[in-house]
N, C-alpha and C. Protein backbone atom coordinates (compact mmCIF):
# COMPACT_ATOMS: atom_id res chain seq x y z
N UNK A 1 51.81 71.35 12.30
CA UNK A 1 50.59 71.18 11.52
C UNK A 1 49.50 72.14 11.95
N UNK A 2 49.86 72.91 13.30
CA UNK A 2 48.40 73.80 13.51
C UNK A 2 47.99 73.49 15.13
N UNK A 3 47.04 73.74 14.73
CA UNK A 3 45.92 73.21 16.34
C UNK A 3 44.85 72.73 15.70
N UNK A 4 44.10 72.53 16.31
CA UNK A 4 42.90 71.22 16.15
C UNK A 4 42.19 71.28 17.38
N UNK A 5 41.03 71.31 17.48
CA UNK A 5 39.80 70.48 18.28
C UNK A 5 39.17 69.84 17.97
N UNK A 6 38.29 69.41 19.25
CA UNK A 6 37.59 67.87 18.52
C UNK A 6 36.17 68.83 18.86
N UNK A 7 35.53 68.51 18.02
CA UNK A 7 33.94 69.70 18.10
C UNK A 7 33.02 68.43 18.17
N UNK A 8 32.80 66.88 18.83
CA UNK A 8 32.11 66.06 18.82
C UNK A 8 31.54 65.13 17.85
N UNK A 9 32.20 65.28 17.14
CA UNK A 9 32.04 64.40 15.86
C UNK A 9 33.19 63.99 15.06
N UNK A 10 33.81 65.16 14.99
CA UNK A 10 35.46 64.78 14.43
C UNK A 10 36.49 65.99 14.77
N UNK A 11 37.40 66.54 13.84
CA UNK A 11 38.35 67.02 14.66
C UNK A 11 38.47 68.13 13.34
N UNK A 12 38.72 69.30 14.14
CA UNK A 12 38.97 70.54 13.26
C UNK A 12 40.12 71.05 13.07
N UNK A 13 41.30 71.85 11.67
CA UNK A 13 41.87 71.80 11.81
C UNK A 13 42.41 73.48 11.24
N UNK A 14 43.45 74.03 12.39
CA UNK A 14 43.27 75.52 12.25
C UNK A 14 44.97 75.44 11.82
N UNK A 15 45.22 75.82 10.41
CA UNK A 15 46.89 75.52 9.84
C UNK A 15 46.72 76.82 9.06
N UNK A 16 46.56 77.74 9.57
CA UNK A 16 47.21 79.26 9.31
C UNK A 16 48.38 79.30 9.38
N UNK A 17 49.12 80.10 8.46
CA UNK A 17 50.61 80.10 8.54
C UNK A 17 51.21 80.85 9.68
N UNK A 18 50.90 81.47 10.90
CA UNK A 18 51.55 81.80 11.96
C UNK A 18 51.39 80.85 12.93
N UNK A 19 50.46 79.94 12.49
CA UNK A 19 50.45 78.63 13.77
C UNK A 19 51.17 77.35 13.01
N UNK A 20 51.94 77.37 11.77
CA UNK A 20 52.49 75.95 11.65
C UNK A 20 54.11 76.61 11.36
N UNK A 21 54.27 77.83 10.79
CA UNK A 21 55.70 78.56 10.56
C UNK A 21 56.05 79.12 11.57
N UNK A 22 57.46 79.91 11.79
CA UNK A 22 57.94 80.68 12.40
C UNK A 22 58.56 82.11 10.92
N UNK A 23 58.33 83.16 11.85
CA UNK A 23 58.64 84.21 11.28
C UNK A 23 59.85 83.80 9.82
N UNK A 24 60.21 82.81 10.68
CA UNK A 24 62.10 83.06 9.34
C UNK A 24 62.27 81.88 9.39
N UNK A 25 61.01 81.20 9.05
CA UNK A 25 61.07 80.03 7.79
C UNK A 25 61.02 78.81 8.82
N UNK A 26 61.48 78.52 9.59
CA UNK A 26 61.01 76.62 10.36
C UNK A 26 59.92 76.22 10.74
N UNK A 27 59.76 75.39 10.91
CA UNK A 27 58.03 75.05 11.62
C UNK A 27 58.38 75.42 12.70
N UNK A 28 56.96 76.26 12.99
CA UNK A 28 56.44 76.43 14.92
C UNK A 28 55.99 75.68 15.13
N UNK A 29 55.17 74.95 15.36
CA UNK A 29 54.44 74.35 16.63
C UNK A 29 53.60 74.95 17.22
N UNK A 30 52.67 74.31 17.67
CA UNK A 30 51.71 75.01 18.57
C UNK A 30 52.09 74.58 20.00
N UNK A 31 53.07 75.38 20.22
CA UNK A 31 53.29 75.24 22.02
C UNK A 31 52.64 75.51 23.00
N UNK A 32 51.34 76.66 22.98
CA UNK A 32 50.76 77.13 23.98
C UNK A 32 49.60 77.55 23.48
N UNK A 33 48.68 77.06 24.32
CA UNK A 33 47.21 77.07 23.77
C UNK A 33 46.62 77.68 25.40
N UNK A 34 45.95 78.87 24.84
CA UNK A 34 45.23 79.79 26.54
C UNK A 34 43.96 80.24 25.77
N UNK A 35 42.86 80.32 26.85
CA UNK A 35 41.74 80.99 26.20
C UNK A 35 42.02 82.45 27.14
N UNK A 36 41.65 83.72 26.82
CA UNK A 36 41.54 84.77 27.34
C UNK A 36 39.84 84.93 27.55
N UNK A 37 40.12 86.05 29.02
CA UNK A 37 38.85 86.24 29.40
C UNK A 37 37.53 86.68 28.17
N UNK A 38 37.97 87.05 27.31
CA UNK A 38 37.11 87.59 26.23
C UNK A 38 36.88 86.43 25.28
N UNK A 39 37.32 85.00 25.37
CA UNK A 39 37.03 83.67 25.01
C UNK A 39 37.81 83.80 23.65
N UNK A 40 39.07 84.25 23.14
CA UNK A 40 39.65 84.32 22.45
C UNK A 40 40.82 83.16 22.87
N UNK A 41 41.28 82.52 21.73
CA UNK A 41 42.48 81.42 21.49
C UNK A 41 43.90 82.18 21.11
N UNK A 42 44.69 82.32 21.92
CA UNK A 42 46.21 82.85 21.73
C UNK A 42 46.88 81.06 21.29
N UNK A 43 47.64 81.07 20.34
CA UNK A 43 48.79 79.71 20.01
C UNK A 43 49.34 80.00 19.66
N UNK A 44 50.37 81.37 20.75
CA UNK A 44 51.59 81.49 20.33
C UNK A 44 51.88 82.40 19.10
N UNK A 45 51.47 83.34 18.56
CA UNK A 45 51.67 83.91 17.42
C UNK A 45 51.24 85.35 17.74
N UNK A 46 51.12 86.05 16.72
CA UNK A 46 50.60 87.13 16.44
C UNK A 46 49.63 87.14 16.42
N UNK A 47 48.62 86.43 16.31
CA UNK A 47 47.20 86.48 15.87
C UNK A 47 46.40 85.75 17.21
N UNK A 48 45.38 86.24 17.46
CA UNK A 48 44.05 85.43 18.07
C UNK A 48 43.35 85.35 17.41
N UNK A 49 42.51 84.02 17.91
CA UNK A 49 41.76 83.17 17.17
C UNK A 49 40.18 83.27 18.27
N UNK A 50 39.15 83.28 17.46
CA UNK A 50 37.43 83.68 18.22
C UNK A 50 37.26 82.37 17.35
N UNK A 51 37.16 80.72 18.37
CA UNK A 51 36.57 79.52 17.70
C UNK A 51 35.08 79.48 18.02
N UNK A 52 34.14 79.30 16.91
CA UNK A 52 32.89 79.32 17.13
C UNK A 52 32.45 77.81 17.46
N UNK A 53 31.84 77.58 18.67
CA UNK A 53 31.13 76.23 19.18
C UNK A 53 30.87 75.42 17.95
N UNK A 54 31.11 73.94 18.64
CA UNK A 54 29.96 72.90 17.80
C UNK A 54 28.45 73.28 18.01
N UNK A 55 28.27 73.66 18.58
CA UNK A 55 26.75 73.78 18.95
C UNK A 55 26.26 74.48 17.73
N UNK A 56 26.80 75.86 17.05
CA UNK A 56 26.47 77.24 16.91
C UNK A 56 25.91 76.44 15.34
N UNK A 57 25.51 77.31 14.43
CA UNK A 57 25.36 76.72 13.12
C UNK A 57 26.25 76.73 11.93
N UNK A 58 26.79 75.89 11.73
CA UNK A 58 27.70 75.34 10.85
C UNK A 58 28.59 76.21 10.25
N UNK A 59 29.49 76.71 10.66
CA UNK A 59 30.38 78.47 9.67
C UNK A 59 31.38 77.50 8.91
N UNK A 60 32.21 78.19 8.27
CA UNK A 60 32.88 78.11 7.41
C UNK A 60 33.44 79.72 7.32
N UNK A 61 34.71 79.63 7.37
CA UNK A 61 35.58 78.48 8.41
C UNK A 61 34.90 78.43 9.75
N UNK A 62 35.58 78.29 10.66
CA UNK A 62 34.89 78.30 12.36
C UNK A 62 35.42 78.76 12.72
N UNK A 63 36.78 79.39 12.50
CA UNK A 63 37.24 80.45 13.32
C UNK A 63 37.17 81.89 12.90
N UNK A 64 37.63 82.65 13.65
CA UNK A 64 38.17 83.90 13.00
C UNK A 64 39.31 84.39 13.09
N UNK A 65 40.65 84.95 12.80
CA UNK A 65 41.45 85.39 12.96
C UNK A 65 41.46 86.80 13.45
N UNK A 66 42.56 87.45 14.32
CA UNK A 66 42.80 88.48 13.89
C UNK A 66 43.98 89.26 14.76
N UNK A 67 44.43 90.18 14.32
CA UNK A 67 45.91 90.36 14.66
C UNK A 67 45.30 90.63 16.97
N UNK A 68 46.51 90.44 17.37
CA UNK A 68 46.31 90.39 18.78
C UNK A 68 47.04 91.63 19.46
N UNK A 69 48.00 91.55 19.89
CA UNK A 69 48.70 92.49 20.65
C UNK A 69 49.80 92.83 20.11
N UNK A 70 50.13 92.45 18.51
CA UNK A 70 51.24 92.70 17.78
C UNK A 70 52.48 92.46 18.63
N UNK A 71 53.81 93.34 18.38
CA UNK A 71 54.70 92.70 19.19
C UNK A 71 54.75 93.05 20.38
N UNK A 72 55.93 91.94 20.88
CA UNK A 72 55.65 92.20 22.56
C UNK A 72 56.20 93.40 23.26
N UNK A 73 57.15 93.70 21.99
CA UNK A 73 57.91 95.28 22.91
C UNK A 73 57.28 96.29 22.46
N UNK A 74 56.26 96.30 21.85
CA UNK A 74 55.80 97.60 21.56
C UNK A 74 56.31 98.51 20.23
N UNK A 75 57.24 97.68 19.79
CA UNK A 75 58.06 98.30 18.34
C UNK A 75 57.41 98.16 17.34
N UNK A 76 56.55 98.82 16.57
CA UNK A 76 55.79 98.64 15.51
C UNK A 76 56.66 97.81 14.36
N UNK A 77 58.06 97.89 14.21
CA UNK A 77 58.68 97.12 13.64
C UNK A 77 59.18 96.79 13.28
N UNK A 78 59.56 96.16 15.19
CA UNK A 78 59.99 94.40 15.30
C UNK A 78 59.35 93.52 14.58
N UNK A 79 59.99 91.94 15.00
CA UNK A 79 58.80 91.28 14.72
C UNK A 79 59.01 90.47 15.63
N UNK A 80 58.85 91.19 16.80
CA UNK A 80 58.97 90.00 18.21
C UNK A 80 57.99 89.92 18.63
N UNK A 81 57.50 88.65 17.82
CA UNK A 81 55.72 88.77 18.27
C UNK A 81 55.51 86.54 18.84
N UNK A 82 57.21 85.93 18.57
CA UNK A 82 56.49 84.08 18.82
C UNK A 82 56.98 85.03 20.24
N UNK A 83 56.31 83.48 21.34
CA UNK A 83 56.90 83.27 22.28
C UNK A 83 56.61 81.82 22.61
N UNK A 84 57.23 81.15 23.64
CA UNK A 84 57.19 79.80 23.91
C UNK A 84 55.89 78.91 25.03
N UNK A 85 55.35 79.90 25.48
CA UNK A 85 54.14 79.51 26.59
C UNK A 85 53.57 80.94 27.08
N UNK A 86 52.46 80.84 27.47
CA UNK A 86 51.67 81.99 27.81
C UNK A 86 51.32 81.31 29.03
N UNK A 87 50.31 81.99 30.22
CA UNK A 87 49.72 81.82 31.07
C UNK A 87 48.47 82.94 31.50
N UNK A 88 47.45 82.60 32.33
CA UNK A 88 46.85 84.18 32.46
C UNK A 88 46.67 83.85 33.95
N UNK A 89 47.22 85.12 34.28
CA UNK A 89 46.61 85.19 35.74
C UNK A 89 45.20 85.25 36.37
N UNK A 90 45.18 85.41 37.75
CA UNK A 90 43.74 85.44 38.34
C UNK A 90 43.25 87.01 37.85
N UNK A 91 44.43 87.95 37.63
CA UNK A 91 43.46 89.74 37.29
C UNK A 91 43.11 89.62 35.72
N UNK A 92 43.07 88.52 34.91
CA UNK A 92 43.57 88.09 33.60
C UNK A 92 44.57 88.68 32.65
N UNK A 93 45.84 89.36 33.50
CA UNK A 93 46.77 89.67 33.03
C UNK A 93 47.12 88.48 32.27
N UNK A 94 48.18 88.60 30.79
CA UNK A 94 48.35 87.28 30.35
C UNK A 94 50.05 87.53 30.31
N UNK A 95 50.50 86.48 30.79
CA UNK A 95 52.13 86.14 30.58
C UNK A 95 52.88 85.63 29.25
N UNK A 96 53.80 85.95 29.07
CA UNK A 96 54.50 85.14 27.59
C UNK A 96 55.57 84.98 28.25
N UNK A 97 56.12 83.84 27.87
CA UNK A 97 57.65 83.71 28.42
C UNK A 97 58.26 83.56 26.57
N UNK A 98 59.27 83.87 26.59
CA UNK A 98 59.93 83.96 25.24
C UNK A 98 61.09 82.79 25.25
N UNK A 99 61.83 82.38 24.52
CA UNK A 99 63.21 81.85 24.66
C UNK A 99 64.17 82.32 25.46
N UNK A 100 64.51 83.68 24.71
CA UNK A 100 65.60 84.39 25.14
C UNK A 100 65.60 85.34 25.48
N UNK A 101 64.49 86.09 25.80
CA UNK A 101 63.97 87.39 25.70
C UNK A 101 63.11 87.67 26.89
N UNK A 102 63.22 87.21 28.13
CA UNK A 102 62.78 87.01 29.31
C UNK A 102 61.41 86.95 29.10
N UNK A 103 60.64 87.61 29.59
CA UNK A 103 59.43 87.35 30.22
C UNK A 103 58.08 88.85 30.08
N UNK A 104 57.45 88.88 29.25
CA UNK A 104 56.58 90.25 29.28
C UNK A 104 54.62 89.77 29.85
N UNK A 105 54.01 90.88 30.42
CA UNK A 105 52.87 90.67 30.85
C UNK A 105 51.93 91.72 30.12
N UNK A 106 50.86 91.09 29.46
CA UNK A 106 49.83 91.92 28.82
C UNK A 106 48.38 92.33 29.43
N UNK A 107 48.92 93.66 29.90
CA UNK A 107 47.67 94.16 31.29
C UNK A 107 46.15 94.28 29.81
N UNK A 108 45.91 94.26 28.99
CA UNK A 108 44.25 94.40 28.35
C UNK A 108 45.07 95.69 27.71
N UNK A 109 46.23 96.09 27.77
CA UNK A 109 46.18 97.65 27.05
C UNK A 109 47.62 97.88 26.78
N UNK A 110 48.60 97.66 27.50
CA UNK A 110 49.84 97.65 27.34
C UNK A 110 50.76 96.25 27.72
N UNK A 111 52.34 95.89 27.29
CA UNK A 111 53.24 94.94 28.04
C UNK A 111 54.15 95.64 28.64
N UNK A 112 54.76 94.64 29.86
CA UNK A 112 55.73 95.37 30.45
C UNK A 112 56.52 94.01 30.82
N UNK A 113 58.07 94.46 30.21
CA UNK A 113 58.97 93.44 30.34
C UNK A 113 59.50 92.90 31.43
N UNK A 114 60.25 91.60 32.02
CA UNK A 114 60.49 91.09 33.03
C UNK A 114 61.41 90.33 33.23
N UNK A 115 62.71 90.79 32.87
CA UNK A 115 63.77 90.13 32.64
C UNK A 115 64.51 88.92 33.38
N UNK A 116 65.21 87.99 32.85
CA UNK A 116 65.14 86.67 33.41
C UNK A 116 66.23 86.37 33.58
N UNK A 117 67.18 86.70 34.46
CA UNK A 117 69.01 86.56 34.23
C UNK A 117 68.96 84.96 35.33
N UNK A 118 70.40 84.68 35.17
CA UNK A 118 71.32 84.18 36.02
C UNK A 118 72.66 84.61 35.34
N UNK A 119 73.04 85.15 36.76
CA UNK A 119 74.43 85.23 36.77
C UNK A 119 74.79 86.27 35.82
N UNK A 120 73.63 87.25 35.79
CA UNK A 120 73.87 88.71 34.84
C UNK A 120 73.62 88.53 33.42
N UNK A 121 73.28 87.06 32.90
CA UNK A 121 73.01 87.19 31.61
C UNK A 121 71.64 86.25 31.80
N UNK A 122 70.70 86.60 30.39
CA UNK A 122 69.96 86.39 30.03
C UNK A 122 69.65 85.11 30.00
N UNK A 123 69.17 84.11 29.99
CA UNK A 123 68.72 82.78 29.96
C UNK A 123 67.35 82.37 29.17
N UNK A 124 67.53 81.12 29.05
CA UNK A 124 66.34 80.11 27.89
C UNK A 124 65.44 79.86 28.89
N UNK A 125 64.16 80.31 28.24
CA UNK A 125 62.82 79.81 29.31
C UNK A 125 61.95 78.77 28.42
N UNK A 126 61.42 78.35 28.72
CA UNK A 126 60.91 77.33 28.40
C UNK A 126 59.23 77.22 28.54
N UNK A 127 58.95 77.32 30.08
CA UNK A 127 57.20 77.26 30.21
C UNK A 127 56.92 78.47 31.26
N UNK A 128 56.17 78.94 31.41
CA UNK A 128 55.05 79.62 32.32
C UNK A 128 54.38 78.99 32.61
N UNK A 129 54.05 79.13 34.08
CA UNK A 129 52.64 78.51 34.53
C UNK A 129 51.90 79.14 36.03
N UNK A 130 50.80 78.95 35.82
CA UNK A 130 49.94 79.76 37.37
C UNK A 130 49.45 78.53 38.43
N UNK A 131 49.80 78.79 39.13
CA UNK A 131 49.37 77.64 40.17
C UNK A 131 48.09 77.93 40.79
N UNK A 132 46.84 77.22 41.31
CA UNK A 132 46.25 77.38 42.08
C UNK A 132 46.15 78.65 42.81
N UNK A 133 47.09 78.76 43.59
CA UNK A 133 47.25 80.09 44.63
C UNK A 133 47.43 81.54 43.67
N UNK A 134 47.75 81.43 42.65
CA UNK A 134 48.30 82.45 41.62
C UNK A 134 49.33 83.25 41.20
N UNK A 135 50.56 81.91 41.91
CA UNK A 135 51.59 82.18 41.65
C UNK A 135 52.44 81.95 40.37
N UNK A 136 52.66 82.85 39.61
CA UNK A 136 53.81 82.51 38.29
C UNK A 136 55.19 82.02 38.61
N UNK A 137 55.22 80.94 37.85
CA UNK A 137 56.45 80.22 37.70
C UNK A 137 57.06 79.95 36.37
N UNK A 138 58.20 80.28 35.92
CA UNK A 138 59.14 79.90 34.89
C UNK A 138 59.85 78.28 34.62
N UNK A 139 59.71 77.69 33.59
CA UNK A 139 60.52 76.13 33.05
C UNK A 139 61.47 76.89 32.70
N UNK A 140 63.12 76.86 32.91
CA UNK A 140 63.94 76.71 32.20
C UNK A 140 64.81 75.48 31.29
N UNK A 141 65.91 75.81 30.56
CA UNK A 141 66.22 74.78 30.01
C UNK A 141 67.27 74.33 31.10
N UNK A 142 68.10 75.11 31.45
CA UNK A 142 69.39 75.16 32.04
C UNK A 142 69.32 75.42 33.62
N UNK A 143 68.71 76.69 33.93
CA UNK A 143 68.94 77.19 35.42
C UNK A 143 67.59 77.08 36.23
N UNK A 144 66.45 75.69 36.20
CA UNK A 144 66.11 75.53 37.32
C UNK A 144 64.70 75.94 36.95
N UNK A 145 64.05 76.25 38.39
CA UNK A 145 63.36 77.16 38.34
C UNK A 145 62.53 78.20 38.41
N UNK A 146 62.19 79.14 38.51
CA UNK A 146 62.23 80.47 38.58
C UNK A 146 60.41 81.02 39.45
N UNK A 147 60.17 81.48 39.94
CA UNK A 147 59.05 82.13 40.62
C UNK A 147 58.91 83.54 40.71
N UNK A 148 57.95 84.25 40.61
CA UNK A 148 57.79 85.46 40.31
C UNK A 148 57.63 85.64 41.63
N UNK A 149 58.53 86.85 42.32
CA UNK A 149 58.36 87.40 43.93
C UNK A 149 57.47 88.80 44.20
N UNK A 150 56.76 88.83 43.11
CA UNK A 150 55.91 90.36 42.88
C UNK A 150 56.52 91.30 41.98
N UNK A 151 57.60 91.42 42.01
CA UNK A 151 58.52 92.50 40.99
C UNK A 151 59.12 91.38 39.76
N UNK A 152 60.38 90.41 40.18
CA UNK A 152 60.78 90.46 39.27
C UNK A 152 60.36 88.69 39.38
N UNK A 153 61.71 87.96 38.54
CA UNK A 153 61.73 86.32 39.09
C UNK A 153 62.87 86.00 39.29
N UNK A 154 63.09 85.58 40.36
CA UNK A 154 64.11 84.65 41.04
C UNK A 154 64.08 83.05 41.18
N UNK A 155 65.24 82.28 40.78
CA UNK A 155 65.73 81.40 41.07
C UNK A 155 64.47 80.77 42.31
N UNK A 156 63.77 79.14 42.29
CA UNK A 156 63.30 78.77 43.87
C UNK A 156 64.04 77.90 44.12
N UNK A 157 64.27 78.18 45.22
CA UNK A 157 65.11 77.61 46.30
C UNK A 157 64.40 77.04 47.51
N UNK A 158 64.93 75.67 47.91
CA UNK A 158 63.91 75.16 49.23
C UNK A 158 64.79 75.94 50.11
């Protein structure tokens, strides 16, 4: 159905077709909701979203759209632009973890990919996340899970 906030009175509702579809026809979901340092809304799509305060005076609509970092490999056109969770680091680098498609980081200007094996093949990711200290970590479905060691991500192990 979108995303939604509650702006103090009632609840707003943002159902653009890259936040309730997927490229080739099923519903997305809004899986991942990040604000970026520039106070922009990423949910997972192609597009960022600039939500204007309850405070501000009354717009119509309240957001704005507009295309973001297009796709993640840099292929004018692909259209590998869902992914399944984002994160932003402490330099506000921002993370995407994909399904199947490992893992890319968006320095403010370029991505650079980060591939996610076990056992030499590719694997299903699931979440990203930054801890406190500012360490990235991977949800998988299947193999566990995963911590970024500075270069790539490996398997954690106690």
């Amino acid at each position: 159905m979108g995303a939604c906030r509650y702006n103090g009175r009632s609840f707003d509702w943002i159902s653009e077709e890259d936040v309730t579809e997927l490229h080739d026809g099923p519903s997305n979901g809004v899986r991942s909701i990040i604000e970026d340092k520039d106070g922009y809304f990423w949910f997972n799509s192609a597009y960022r979203y600039q939500v204007y305060g309850s405070n501000e005076a009354q717009k119509e609509p309240f957001y704005r759209r507009e295309k973001s970092i297009g796709n993640l490999d840099g292929n004018p056109i692909s259209d590998f632009w869902e992914y399944m969770s984002i994160a932003r680091a402490d330099n506000n680098d921002l993370w995407f973890a994909t399904y199947r498609n490992g893992v890319w980081r968006y320095d403010g200007q370029k991505t650079t990919y980060y591939p996610v094996h076990a056992e030499g093949k590719d694997i299903t990711l699931f979440s990203v996340y930054k801890d406190k200290q500012g360490n990235l970590w991977l949800g998988t479905h299947e193999n566990g899970v995963y911590k970024l060691n500075g270069n790539k991500f490996e398997r954690f192990r106690l």
